[in-house]
Structure formats: C-alpha cells, structure tokens
PDB file of N, CA and C in Angstrom:
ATOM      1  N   UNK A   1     340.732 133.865 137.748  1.00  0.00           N
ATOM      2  CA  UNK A   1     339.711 134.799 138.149  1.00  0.00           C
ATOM      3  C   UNK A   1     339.206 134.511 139.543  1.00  0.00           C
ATOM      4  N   UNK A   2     338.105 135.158 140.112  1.00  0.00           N
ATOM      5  CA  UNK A   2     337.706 134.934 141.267  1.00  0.00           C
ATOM      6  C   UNK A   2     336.950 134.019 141.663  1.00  0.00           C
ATOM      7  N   UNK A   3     337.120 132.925 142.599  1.00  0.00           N
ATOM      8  CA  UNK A   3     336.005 132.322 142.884  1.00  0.00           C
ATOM      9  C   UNK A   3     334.530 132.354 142.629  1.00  0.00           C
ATOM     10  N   UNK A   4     334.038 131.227 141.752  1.00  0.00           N
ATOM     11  CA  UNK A   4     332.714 131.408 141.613  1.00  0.00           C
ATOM     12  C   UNK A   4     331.781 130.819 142.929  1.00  0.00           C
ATOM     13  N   UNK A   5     330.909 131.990 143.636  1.00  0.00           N
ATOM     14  CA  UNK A   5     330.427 131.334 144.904  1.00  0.00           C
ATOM     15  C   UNK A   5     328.751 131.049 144.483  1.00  0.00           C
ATOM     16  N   UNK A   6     328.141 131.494 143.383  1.00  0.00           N
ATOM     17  CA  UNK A   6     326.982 131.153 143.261  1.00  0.00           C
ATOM     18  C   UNK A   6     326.084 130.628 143.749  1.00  0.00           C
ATOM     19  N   UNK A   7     326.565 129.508 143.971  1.00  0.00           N
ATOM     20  CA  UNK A   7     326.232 128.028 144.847  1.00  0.00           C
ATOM     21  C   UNK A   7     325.473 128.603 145.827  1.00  0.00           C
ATOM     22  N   UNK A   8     327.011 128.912 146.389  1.00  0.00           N
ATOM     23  CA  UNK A   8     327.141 129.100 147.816  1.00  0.00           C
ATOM     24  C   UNK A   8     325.857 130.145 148.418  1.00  0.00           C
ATOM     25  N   UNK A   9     325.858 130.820 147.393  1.00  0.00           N
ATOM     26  CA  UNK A   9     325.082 132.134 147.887  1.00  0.00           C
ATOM     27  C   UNK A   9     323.496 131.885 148.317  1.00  0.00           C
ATOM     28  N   UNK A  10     323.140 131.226 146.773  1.00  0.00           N
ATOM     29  CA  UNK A  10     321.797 130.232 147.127  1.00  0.00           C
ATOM     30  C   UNK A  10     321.404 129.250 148.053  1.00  0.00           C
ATOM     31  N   UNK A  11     322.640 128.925 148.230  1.00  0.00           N
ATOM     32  CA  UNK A  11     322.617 128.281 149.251  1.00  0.00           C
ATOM     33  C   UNK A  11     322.471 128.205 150.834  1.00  0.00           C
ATOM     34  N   UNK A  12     323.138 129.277 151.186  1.00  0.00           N
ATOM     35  CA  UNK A  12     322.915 130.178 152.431  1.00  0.00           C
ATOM     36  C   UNK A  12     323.952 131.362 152.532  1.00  0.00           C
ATOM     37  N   UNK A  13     323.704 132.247 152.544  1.00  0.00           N
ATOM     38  CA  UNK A  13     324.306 133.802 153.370  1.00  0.00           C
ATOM     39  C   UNK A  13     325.491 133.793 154.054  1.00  0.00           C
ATOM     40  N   UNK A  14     324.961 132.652 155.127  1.00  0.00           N
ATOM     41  CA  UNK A  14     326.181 132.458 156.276  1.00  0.00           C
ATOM     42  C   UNK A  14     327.480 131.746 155.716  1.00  0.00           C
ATOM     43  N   UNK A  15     327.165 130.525 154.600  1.00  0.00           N
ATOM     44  CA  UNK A  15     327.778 129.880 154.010  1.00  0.00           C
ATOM     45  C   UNK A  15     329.219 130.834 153.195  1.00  0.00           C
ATOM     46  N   UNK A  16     328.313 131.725 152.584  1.00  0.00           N
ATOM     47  CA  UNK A  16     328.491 132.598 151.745  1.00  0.00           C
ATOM     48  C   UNK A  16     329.670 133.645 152.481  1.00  0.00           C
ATOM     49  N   UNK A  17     329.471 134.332 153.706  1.00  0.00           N
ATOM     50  CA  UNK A  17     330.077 134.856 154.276  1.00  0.00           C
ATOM     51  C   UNK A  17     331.145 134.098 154.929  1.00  0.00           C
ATOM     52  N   UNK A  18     331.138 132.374 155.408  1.00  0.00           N
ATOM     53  CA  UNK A  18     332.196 131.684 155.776  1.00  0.00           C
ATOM     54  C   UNK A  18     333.259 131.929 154.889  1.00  0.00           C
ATOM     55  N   UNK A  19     332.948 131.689 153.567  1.00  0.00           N
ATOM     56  CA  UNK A  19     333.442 131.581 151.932  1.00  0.00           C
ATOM     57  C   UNK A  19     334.499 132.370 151.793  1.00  0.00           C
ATOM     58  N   UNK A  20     334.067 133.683 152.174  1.00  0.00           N
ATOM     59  CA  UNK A  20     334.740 134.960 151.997  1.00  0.00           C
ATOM     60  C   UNK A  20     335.689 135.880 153.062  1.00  0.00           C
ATOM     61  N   UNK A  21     335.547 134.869 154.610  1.00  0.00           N
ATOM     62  CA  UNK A  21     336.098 135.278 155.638  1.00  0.00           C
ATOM     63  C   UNK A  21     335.534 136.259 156.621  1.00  0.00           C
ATOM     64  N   UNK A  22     334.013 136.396 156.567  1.00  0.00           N
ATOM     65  CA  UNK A  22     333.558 137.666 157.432  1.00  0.00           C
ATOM     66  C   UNK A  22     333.099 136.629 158.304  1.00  0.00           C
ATOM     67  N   UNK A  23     333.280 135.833 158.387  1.00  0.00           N
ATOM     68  CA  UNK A  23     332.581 135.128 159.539  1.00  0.00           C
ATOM     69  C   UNK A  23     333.328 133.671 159.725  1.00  0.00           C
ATOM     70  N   UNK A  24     333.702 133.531 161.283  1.00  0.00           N
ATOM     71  CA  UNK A  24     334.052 131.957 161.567  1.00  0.00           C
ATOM     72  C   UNK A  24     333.037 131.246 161.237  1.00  0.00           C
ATOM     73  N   UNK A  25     333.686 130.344 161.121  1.00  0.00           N
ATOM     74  CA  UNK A  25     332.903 128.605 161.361  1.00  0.00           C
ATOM     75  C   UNK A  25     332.541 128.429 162.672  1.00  0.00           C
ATOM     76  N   UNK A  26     331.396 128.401 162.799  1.00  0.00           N
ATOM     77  CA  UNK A  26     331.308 127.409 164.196  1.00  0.00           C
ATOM     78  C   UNK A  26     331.723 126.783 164.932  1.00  0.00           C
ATOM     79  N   UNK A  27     332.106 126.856 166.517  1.00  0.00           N
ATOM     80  CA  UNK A  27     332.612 125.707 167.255  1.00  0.00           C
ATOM     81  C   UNK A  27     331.740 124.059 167.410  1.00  0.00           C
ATOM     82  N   UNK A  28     332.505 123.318 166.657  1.00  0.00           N
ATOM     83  CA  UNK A  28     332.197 121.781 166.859  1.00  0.00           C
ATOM     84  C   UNK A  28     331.100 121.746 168.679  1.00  0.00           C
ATOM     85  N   UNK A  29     330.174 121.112 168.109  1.00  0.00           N
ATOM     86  CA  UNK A  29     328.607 120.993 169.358  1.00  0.00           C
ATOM     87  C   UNK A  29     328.887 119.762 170.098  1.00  0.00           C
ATOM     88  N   UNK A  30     329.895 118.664 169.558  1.00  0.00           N
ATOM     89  CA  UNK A  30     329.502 117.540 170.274  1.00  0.00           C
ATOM     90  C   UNK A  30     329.964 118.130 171.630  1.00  0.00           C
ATOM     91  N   UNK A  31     329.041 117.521 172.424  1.00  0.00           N
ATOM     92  CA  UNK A  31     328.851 117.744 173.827  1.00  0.00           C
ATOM     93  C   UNK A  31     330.094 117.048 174.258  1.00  0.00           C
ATOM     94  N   UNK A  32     330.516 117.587 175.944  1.00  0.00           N
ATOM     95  CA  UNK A  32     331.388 117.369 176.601  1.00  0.00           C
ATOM     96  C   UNK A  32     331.098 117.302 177.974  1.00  0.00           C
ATOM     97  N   UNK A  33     331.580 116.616 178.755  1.00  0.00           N
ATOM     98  CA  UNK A  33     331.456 115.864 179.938  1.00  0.00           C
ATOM     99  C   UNK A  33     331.435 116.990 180.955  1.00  0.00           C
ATOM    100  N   UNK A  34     331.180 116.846 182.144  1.00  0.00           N
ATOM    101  CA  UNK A  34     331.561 118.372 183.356  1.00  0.00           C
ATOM    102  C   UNK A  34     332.797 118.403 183.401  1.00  0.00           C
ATOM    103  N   UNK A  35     333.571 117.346 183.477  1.00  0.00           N
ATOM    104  CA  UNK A  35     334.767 117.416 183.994  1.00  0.00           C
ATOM    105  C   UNK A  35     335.942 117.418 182.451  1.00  0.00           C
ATOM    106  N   UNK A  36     335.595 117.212 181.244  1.00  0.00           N
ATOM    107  CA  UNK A  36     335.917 117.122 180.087  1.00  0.00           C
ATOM    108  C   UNK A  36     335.790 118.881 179.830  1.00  0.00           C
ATOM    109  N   UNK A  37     334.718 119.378 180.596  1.00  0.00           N
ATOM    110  CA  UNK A  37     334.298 120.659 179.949  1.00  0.00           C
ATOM    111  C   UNK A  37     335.824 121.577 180.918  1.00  0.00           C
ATOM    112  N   UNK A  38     335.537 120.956 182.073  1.00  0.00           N
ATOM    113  CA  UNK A  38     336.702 121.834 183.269  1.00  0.00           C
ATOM    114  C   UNK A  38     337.660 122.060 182.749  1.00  0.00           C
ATOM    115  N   UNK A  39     338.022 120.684 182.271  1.00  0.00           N
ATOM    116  CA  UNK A  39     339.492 120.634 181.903  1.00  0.00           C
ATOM    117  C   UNK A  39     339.747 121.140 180.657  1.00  0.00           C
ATOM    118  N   UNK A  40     338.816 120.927 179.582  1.00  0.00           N
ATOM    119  CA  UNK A  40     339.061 121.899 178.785  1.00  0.00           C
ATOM    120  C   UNK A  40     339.323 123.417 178.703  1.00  0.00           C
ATOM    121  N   UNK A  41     338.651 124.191 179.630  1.00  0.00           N
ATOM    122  CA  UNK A  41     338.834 125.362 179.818  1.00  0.00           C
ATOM    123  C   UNK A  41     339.804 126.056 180.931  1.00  0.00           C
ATOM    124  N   UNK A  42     340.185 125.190 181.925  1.00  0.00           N
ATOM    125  CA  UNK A  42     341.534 125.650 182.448  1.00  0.00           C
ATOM    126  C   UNK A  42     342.998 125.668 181.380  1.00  0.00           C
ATOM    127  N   UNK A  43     342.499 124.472 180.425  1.00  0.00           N
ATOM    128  CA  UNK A  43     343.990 124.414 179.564  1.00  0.00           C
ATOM    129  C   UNK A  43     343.227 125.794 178.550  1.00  0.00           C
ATOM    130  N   UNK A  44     342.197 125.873 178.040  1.00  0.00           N
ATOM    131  CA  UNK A  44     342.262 126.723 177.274  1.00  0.00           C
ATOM    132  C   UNK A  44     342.856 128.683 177.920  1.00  0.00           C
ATOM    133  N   UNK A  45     342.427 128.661 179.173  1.00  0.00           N
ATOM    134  CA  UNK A  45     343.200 129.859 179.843  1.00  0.00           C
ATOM    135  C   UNK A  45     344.669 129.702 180.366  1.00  0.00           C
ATOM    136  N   UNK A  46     345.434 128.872 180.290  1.00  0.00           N
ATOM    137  CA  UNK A  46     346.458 128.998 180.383  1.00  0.00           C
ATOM    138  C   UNK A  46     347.170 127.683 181.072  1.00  0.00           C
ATOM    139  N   UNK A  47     346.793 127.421 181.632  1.00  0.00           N
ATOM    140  CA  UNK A  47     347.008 126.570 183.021  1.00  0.00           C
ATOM    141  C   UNK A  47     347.414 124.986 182.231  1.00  0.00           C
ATOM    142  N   UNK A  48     348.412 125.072 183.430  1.00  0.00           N
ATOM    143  CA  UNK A  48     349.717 123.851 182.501  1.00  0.00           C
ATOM    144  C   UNK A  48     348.897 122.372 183.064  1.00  0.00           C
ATOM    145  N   UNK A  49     349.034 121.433 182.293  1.00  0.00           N
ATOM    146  CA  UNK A  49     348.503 119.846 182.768  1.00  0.00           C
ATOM    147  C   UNK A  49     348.671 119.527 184.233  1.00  0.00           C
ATOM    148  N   UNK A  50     349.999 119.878 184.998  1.00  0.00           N
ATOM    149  CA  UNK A  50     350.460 119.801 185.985  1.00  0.00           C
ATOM    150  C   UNK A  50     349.410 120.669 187.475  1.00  0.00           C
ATOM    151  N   UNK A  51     349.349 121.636 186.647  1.00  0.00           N
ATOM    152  CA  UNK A  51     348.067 123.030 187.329  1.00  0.00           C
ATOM    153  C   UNK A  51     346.988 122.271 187.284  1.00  0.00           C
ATOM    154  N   UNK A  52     346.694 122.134 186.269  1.00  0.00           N
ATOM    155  CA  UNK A  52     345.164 121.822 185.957  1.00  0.00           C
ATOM    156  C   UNK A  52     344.568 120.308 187.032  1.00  0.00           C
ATOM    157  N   UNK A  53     345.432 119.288 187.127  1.00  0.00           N
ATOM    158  CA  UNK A  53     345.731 117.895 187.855  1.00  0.00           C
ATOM    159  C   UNK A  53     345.438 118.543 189.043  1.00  0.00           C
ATOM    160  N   UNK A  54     346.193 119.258 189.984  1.00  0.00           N
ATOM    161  CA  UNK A  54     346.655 119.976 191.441  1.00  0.00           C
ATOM    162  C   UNK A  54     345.372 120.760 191.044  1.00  0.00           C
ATOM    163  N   UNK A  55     345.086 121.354 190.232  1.00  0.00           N
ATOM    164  CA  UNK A  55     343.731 122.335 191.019  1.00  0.00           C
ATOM    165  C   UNK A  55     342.587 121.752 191.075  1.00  0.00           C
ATOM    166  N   UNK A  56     342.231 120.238 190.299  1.00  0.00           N
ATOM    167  CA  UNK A  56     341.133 119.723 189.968  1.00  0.00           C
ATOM    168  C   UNK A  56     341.376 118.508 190.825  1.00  0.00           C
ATOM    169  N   UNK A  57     342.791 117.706 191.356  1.00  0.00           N
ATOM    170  CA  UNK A  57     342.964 116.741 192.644  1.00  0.00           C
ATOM    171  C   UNK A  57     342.770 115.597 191.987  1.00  0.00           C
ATOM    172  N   UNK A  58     343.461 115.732 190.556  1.00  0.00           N
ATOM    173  CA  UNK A  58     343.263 114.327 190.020  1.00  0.00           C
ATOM    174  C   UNK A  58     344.501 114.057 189.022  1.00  0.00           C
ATOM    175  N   UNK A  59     345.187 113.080 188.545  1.00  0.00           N
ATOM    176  CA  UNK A  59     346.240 112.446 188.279  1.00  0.00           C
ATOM    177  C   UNK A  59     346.711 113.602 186.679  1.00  0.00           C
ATOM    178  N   UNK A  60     347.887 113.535 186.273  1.00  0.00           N
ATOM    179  CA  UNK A  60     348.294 113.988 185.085  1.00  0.00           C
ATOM    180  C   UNK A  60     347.932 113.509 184.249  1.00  0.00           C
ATOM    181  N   UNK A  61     347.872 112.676 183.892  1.00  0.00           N
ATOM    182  CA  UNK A  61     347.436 110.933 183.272  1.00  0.00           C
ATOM    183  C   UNK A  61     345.627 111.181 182.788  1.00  0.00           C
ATOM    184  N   UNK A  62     345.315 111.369 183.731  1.00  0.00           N
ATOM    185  CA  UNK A  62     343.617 111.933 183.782  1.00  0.00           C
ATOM    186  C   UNK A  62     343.592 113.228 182.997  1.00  0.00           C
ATOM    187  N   UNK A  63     344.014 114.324 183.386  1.00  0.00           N
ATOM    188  CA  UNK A  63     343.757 115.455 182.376  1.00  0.00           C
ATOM    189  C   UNK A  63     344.394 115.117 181.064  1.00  0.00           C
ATOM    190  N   UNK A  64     345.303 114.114 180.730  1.00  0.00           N
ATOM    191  CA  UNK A  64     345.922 114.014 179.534  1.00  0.00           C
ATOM    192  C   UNK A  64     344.992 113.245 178.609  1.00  0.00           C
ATOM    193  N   UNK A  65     343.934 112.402 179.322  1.00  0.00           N
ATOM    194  CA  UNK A  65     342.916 111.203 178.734  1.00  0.00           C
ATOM    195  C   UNK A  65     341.816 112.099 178.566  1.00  0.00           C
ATOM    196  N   UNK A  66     341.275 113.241 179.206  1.00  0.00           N
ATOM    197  CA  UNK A  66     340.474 114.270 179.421  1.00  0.00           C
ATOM    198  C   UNK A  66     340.423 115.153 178.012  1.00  0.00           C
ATOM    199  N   UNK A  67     341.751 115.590 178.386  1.00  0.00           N
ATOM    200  CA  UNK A  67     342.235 116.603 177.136  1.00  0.00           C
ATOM    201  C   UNK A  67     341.988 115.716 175.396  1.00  0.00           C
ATOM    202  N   UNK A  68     342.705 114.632 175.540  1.00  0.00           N
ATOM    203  CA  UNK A  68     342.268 114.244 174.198  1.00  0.00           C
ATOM    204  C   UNK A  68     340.876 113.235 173.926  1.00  0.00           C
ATOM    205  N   UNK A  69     340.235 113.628 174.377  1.00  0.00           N
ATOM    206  CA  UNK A  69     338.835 112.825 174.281  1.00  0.00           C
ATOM    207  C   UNK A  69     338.093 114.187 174.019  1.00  0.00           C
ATOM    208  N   UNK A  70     338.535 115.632 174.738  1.00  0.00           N
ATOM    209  CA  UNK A  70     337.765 116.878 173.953  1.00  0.00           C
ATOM    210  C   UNK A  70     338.740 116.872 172.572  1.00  0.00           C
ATOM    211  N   UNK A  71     339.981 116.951 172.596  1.00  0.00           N
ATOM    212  CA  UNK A  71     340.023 117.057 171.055  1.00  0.00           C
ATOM    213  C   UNK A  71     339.786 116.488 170.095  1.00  0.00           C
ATOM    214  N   UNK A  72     339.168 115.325 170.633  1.00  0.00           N
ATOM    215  CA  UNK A  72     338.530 113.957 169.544  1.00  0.00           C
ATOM    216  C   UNK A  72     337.103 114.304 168.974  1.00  0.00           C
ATOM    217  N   UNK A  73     336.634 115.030 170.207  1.00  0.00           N
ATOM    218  CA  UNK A  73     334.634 115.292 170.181  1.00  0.00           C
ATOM    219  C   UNK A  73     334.581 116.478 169.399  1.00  0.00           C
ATOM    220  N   UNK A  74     335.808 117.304 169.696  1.00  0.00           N
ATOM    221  CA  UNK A  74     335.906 118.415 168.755  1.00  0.00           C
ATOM    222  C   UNK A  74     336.541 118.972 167.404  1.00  0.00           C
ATOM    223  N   UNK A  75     337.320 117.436 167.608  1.00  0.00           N
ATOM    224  CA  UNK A  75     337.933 117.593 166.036  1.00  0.00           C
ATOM    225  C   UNK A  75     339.227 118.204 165.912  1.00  0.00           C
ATOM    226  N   UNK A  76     340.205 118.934 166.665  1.00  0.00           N
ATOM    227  CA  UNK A  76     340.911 120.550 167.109  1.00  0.00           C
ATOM    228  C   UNK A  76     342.210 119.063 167.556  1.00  0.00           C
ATOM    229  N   UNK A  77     343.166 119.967 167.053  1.00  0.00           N
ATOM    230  CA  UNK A  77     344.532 118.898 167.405  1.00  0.00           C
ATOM    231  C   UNK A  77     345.792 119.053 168.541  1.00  0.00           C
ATOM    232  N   UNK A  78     345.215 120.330 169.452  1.00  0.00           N
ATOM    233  CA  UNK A  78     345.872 121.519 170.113  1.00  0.00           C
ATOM    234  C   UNK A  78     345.397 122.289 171.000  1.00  0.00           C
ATOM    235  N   UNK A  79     346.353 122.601 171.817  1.00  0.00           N
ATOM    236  CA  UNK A  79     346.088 123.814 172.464  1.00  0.00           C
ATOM    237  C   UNK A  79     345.361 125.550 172.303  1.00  0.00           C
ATOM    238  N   UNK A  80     346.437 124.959 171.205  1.00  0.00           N
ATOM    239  CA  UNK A  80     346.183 126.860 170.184  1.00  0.00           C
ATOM    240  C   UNK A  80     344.532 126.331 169.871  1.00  0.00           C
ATOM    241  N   UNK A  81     344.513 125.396 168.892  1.00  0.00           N
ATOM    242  CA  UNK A  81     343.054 125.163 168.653  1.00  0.00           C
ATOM    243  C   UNK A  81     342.067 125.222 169.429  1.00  0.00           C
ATOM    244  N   UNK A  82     342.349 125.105 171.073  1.00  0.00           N
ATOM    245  CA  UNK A  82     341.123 124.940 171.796  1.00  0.00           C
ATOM    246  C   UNK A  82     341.046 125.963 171.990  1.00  0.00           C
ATOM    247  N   UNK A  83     341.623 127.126 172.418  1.00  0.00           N
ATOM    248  CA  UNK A  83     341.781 127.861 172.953  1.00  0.00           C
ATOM    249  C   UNK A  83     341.209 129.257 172.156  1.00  0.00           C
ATOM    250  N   UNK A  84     341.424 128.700 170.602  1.00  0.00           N
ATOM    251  CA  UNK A  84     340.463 129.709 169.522  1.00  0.00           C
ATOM    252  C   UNK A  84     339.141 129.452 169.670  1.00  0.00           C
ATOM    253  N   UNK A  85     338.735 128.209 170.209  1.00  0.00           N
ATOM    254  CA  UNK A  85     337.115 127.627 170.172  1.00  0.00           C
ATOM    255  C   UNK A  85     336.964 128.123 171.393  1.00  0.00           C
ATOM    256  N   UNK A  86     337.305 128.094 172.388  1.00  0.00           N
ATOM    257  CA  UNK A  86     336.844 128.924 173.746  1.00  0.00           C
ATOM    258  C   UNK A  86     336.442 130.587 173.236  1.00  0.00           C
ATOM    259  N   UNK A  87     337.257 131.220 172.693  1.00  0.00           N
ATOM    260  CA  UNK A  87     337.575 132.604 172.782  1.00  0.00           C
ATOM    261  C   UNK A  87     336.427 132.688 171.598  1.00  0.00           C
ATOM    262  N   UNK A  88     336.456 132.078 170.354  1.00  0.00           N
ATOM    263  CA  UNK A  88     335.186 131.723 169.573  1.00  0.00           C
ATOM    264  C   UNK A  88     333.996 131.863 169.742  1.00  0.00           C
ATOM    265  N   UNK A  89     333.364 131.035 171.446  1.00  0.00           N
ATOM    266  CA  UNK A  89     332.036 130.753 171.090  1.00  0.00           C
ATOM    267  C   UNK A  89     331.333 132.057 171.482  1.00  0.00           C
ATOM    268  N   UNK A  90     330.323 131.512 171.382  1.00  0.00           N
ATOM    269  CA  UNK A  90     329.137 132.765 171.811  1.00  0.00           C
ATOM    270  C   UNK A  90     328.954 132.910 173.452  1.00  0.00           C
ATOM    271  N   UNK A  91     328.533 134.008 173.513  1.00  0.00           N
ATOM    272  CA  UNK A  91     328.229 134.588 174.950  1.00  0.00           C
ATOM    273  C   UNK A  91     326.929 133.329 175.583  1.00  0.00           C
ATOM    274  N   UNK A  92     326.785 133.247 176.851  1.00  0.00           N
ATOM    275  CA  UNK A  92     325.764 132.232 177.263  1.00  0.00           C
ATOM    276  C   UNK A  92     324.376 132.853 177.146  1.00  0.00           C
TER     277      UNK A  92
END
C-alpha cells in the first residue's frame, strides 16, 4: 500500500512535501570560502579545471584541493551534483 506519512505531516508540511516530491531538499549551508565559493561556481557553469586555474591564476592542483573541500562542506560527490545545488538555490 502507500506510504504511511502521518508522522511526517505533523511534523512539518515542508517535510511532508519533500516526502512526496513537490519540493527539493535544500542546498547543504555549510559556508564556503571566497575563493572555494569562485571555484565552485565556474565548475558549476561549465568551465574545465584547466579554465577555471588560467582564469583565476592559480595552479590545477589548487582548484582540485578547492573543488573537493566544497564537496566535503557540501556533502555532493560531483560535478553533476554541484551544479544541481547552484541551479537549486534561491534567488539572493
């Protein structure tokens, strides 16, 4: 039969609606560095490690230590993953 969400419902709305698919989950809050944040969001628009190094004037090696220290704070194992949490969050 169908999931019993009961719980859930009493529990919170939003919960409730995660449950059922009308609504994402939240993008992970732990904070990120200026330059953790840069680099996150050039790779999340497209831009290859190699790009991202040359447009920011700093080693491959560096955006690669960059890159996985946001996917550590954020939990996300990927590209594809970051790149849903960019397109994800809320307007500023």
């Amino acid at each position: 039969g169908p999931l019993e969400l009961s719980w859930v419902d009493e529990a919170s709305p939003y919960l409730l609606a995660m449950a059922k698919g009308s609504v994402s989950p939240p993008m992970p809050r732990t904070p990120l560095s200026p330059r953790e944040l840069e680099v996150a969001k050039l790779i999340s628009d497209g831009y290859s490690t190699l790009n991202v190094a040359a447009r920011l004037g700093i080693g491959e090696e560096t955006v690669r230590t960059l890159l996985r220290r946001v996917y550590a704070k954020w939990r996300i194992s990927g590209r594809v993953e970051l790149t849903r949490a960019f397109l994800s969050r809320p307007a500023p």
